[in-house]
PDB file of N, CA and C in Angstrom:
ATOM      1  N   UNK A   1     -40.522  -7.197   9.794  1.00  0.00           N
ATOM      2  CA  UNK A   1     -40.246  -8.526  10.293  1.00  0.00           C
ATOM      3  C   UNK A   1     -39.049  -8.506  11.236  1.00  0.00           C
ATOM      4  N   UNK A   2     -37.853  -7.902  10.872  1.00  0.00           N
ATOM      5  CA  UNK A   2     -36.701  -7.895  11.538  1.00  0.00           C
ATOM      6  C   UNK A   2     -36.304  -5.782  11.915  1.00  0.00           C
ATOM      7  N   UNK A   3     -37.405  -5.786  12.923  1.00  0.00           N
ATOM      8  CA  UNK A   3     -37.112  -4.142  13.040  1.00  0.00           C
ATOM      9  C   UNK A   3     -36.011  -3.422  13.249  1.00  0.00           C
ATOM     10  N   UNK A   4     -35.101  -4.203  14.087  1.00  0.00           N
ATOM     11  CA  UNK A   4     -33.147  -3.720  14.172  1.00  0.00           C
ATOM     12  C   UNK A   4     -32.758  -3.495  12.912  1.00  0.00           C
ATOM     13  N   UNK A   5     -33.401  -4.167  11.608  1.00  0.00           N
ATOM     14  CA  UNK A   5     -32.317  -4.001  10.226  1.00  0.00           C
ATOM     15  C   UNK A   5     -33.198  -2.872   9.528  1.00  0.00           C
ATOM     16  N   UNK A   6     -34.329  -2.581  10.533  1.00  0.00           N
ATOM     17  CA  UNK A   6     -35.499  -1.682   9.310  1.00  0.00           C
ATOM     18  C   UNK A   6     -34.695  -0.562   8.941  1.00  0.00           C
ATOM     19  N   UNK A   7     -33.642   0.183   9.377  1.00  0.00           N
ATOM     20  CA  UNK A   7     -33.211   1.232   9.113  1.00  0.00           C
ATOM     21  C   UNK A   7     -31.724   1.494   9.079  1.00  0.00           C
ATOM     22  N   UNK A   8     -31.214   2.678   8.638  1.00  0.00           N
ATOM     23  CA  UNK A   8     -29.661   2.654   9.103  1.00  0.00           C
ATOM     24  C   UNK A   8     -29.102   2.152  10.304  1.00  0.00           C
ATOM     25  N   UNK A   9     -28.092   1.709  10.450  1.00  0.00           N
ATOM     26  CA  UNK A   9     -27.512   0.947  11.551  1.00  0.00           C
ATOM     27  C   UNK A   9     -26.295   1.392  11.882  1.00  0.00           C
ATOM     28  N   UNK A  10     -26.101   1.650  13.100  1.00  0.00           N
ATOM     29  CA  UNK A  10     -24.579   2.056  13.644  1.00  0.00           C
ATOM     30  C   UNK A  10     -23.393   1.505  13.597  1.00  0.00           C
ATOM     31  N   UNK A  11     -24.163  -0.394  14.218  1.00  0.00           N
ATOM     32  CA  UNK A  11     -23.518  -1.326  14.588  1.00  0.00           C
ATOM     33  C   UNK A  11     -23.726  -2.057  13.589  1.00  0.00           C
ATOM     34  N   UNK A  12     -22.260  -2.789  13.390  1.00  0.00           N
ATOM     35  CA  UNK A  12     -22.663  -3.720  12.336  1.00  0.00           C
ATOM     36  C   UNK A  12     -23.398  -5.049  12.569  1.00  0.00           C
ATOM     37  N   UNK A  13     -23.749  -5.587  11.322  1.00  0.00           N
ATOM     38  CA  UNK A  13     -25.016  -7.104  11.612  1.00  0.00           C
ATOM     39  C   UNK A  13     -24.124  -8.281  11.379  1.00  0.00           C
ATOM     40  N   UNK A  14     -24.391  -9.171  12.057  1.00  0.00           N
ATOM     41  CA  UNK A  14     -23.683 -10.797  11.754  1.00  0.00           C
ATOM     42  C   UNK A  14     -24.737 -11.107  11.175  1.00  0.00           C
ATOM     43  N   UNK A  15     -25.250 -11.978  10.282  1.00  0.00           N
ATOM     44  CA  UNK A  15     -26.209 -13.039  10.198  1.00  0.00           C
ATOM     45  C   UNK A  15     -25.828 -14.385   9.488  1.00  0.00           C
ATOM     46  N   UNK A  16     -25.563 -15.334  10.555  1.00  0.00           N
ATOM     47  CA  UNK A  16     -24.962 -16.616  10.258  1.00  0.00           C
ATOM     48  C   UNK A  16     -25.876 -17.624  10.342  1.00  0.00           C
ATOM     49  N   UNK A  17     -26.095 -18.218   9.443  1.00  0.00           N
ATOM     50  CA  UNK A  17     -26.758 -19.602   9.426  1.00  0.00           C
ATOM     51  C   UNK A  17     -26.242 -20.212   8.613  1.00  0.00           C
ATOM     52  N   UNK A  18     -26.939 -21.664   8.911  1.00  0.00           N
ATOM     53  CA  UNK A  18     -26.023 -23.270   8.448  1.00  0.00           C
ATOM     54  C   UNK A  18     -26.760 -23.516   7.316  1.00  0.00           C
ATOM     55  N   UNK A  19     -26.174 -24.490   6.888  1.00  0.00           N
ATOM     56  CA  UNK A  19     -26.149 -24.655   4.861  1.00  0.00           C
ATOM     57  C   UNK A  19     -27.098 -25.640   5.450  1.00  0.00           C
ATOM     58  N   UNK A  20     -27.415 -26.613   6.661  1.00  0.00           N
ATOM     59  CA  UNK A  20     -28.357 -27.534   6.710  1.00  0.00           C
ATOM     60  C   UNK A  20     -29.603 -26.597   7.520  1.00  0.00           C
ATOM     61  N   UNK A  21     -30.209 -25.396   7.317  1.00  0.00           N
ATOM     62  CA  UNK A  21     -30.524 -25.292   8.477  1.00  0.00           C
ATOM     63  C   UNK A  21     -32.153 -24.793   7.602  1.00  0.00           C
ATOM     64  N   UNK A  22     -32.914 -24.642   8.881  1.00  0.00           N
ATOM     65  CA  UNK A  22     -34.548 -24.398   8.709  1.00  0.00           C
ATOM     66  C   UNK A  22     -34.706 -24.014   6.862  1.00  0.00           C
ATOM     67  N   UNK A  23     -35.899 -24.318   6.397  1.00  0.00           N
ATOM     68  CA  UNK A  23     -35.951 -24.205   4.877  1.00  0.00           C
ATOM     69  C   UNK A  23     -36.414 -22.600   4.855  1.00  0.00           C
ATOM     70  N   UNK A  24     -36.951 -22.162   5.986  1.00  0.00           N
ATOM     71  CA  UNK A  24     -37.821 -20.437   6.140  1.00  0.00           C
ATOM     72  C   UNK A  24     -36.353 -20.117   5.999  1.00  0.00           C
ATOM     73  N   UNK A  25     -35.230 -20.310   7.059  1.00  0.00           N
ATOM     74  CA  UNK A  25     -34.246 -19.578   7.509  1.00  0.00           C
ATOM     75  C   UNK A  25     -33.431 -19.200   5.944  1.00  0.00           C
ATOM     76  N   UNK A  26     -33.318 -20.612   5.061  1.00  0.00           N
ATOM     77  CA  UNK A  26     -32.850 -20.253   4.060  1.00  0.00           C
ATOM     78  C   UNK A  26     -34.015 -19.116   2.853  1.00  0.00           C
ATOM     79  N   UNK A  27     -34.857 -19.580   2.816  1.00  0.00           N
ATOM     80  CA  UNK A  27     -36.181 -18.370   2.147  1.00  0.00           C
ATOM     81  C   UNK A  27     -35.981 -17.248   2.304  1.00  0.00           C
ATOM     82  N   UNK A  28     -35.644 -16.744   3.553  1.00  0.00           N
ATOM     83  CA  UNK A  28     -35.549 -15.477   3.718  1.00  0.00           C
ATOM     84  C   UNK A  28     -34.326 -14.890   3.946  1.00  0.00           C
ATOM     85  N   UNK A  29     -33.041 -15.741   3.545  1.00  0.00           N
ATOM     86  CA  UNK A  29     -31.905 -15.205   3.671  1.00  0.00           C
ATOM     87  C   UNK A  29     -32.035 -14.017   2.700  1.00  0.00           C
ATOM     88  N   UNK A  30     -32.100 -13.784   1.440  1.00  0.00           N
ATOM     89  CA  UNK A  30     -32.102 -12.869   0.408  1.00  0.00           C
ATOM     90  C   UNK A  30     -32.984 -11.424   0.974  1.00  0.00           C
ATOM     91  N   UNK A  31     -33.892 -11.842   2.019  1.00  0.00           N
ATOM     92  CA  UNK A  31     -34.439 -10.521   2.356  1.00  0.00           C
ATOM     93  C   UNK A  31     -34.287  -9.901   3.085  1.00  0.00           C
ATOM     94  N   UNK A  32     -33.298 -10.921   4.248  1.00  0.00           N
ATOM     95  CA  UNK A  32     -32.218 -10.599   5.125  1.00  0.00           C
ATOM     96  C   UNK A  32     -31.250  -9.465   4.531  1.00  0.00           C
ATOM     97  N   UNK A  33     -30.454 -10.297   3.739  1.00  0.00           N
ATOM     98  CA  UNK A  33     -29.519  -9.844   3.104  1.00  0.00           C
ATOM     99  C   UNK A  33     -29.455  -8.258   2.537  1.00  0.00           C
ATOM    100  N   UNK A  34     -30.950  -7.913   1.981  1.00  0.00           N
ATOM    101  CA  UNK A  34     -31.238  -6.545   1.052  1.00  0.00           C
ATOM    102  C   UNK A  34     -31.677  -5.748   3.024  1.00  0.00           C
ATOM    103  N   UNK A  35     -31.890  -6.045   3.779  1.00  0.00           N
ATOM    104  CA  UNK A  35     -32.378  -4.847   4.857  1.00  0.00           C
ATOM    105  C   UNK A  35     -30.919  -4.831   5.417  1.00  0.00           C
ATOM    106  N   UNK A  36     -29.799  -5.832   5.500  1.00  0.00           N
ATOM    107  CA  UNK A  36     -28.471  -5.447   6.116  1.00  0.00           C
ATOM    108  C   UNK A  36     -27.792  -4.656   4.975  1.00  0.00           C
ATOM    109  N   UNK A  37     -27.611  -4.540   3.836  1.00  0.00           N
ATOM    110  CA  UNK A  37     -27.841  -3.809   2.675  1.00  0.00           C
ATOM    111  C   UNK A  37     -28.538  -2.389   3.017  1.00  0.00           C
ATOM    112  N   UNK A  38     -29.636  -2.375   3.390  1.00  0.00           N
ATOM    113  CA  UNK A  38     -30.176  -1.216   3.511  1.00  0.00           C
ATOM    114  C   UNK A  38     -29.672  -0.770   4.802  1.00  0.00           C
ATOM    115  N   UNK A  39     -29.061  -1.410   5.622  1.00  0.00           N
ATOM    116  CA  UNK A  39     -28.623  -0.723   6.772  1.00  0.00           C
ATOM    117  C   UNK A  39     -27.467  -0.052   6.190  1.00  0.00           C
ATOM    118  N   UNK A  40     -27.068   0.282   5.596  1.00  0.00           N
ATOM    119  CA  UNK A  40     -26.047   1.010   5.166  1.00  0.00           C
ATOM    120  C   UNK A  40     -24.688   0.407   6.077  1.00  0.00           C
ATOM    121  N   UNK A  41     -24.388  -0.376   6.717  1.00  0.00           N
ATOM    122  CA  UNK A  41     -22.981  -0.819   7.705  1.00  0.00           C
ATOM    123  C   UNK A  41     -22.078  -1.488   6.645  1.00  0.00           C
ATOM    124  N   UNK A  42     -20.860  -0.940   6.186  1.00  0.00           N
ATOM    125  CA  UNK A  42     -20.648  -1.818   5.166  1.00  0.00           C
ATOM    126  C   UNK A  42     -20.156  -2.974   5.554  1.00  0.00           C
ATOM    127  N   UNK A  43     -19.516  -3.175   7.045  1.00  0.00           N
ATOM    128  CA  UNK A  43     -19.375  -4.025   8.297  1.00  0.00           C
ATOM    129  C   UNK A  43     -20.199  -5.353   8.239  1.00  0.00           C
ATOM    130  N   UNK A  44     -21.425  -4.975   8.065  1.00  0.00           N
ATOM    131  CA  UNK A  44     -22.465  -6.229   8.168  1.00  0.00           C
ATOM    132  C   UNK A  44     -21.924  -7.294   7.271  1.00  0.00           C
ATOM    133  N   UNK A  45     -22.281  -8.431   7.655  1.00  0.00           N
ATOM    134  CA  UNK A  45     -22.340  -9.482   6.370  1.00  0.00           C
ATOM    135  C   UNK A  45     -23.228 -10.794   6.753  1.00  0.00           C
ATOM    136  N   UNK A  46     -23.554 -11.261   5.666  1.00  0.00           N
ATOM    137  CA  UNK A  46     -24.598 -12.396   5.999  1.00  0.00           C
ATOM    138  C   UNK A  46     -23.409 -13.749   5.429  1.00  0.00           C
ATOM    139  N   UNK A  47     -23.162 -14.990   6.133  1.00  0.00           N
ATOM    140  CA  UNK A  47     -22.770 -15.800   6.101  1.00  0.00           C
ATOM    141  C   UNK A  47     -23.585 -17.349   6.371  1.00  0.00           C
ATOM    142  N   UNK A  48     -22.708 -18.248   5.661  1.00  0.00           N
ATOM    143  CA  UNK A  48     -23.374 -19.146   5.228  1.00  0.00           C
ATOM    144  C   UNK A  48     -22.360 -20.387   6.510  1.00  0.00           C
ATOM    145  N   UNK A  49     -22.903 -21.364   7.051  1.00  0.00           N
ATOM    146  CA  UNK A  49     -21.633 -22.052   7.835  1.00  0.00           C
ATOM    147  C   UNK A  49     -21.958 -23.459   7.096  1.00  0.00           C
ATOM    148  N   UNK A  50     -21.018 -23.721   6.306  1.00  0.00           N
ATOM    149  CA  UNK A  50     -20.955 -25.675   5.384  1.00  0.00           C
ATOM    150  C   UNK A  50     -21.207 -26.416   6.375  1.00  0.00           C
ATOM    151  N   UNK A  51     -22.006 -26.725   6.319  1.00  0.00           N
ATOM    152  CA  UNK A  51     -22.713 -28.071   6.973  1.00  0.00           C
ATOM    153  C   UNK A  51     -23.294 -28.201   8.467  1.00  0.00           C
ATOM    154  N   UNK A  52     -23.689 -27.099   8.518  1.00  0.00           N
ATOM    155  CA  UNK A  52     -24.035 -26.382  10.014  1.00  0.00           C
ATOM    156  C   UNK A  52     -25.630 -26.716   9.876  1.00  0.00           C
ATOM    157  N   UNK A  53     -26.192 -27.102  11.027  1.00  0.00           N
ATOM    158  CA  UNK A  53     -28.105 -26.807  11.179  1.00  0.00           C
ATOM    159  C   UNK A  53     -28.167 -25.865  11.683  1.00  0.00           C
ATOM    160  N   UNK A  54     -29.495 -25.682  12.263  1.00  0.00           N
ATOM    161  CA  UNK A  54     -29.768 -24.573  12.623  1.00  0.00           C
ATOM    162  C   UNK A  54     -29.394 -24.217  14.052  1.00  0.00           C
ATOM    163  N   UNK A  55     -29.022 -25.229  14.792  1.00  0.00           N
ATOM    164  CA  UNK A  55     -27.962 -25.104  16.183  1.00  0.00           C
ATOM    165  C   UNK A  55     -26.959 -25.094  16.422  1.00  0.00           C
ATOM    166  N   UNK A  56     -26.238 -25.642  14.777  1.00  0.00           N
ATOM    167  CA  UNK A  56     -25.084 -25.742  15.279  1.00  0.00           C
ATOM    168  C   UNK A  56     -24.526 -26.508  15.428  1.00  0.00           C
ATOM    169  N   UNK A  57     -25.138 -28.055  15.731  1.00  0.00           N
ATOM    170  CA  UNK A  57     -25.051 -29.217  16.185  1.00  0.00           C
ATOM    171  C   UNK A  57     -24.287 -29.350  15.976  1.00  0.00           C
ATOM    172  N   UNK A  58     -22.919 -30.396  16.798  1.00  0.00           N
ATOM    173  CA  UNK A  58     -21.490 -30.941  16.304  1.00  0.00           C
ATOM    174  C   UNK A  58     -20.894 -30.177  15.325  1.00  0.00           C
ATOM    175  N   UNK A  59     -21.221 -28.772  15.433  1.00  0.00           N
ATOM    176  CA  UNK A  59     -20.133 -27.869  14.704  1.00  0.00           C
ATOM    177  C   UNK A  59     -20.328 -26.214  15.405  1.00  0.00           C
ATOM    178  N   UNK A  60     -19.751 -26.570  16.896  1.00  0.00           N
ATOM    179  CA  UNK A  60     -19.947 -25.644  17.497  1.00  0.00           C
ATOM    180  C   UNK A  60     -18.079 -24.867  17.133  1.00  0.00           C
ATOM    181  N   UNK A  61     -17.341 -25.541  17.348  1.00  0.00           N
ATOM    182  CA  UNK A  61     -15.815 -24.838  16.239  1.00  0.00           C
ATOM    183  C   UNK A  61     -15.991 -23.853  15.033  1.00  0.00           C
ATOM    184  N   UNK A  62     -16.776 -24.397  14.630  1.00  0.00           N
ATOM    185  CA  UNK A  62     -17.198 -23.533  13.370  1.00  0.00           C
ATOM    186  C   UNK A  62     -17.444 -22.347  13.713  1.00  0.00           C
ATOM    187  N   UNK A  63     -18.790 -22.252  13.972  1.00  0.00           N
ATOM    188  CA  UNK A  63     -19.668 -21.240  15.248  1.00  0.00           C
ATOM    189  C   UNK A  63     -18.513 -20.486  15.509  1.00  0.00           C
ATOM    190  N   UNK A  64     -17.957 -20.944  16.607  1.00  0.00           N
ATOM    191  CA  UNK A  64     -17.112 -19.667  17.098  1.00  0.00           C
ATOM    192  C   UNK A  64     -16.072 -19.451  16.165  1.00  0.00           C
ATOM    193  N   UNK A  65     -15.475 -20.315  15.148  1.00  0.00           N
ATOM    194  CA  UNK A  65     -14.555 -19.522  13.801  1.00  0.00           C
ATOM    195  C   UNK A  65     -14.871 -18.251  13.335  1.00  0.00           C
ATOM    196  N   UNK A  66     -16.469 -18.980  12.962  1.00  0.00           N
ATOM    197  CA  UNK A  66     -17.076 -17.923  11.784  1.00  0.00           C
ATOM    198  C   UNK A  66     -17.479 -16.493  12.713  1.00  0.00           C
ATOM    199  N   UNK A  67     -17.522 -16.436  14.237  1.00  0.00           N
ATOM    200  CA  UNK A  67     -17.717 -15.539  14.629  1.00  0.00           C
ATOM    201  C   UNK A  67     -16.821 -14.329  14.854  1.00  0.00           C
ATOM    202  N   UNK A  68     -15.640 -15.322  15.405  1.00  0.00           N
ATOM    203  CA  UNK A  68     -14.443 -14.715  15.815  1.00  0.00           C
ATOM    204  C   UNK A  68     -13.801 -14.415  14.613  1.00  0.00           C
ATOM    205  N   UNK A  69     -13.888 -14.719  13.409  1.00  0.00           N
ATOM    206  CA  UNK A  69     -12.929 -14.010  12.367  1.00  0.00           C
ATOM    207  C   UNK A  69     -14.019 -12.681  11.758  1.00  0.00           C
ATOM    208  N   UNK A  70     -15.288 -12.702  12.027  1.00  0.00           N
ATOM    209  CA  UNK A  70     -16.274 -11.267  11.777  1.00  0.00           C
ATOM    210  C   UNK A  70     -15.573 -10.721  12.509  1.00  0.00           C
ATOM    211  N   UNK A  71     -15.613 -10.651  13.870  1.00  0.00           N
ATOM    212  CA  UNK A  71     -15.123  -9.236  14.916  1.00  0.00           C
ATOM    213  C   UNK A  71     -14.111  -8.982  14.445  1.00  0.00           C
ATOM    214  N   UNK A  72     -13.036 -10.135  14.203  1.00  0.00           N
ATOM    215  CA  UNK A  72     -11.686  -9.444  13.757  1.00  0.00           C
ATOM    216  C   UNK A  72     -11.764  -9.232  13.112  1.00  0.00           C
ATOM    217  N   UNK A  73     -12.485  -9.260  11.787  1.00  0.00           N
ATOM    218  CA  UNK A  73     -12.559  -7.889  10.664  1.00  0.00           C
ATOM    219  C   UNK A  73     -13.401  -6.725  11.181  1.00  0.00           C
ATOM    220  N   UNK A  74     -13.483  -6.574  12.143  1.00  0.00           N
ATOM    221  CA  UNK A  74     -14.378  -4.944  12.806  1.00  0.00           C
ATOM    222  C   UNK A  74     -13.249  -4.151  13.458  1.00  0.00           C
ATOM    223  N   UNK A  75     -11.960  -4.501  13.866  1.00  0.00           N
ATOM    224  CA  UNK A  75     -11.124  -4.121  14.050  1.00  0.00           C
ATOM    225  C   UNK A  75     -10.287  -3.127  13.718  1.00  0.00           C
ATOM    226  N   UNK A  76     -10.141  -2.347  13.433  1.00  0.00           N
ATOM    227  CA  UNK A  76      -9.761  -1.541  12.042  1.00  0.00           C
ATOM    228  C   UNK A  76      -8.007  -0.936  12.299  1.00  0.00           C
TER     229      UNK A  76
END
């Protein structure tokens, strides 16, 4: 389904979605979660954004919070 996570990974994975967002997007967070897992990156992380849809809508601050404090933990 998601062939970038099918295997070990170099680079690490973001995967951010909103606590309001698509009902699939939330379904398949957990299977998300086990293939960034299986990517072996211990880097990766799957995140959740409080009260976010699935665009983002009127919480585009967030968005770039939750992004910009991942990279800066890639920093080392």
């Amino acid at each position: 389904m998601w062939p970038y996570l099918a295997g070990p990974s170099v680079a690490p994975v973001l995967d951010l979605y909103g606590e309001l967002d698509y009902p699939a997007v939330h379904r398949l967070a957990p299977e998300r979660l086990k293939l960034i897992h299986h990517g072996g990156n211990p880097l990766s992380k799957q995140l959740v954004a409080t009260g976010a849809d699935h665009h983002f809508s009127d919480n585009g601050e967030e968005l770039i919070k939750e992004v910009s404090d991942w990279l800066d933990s890639l920093d080392p």
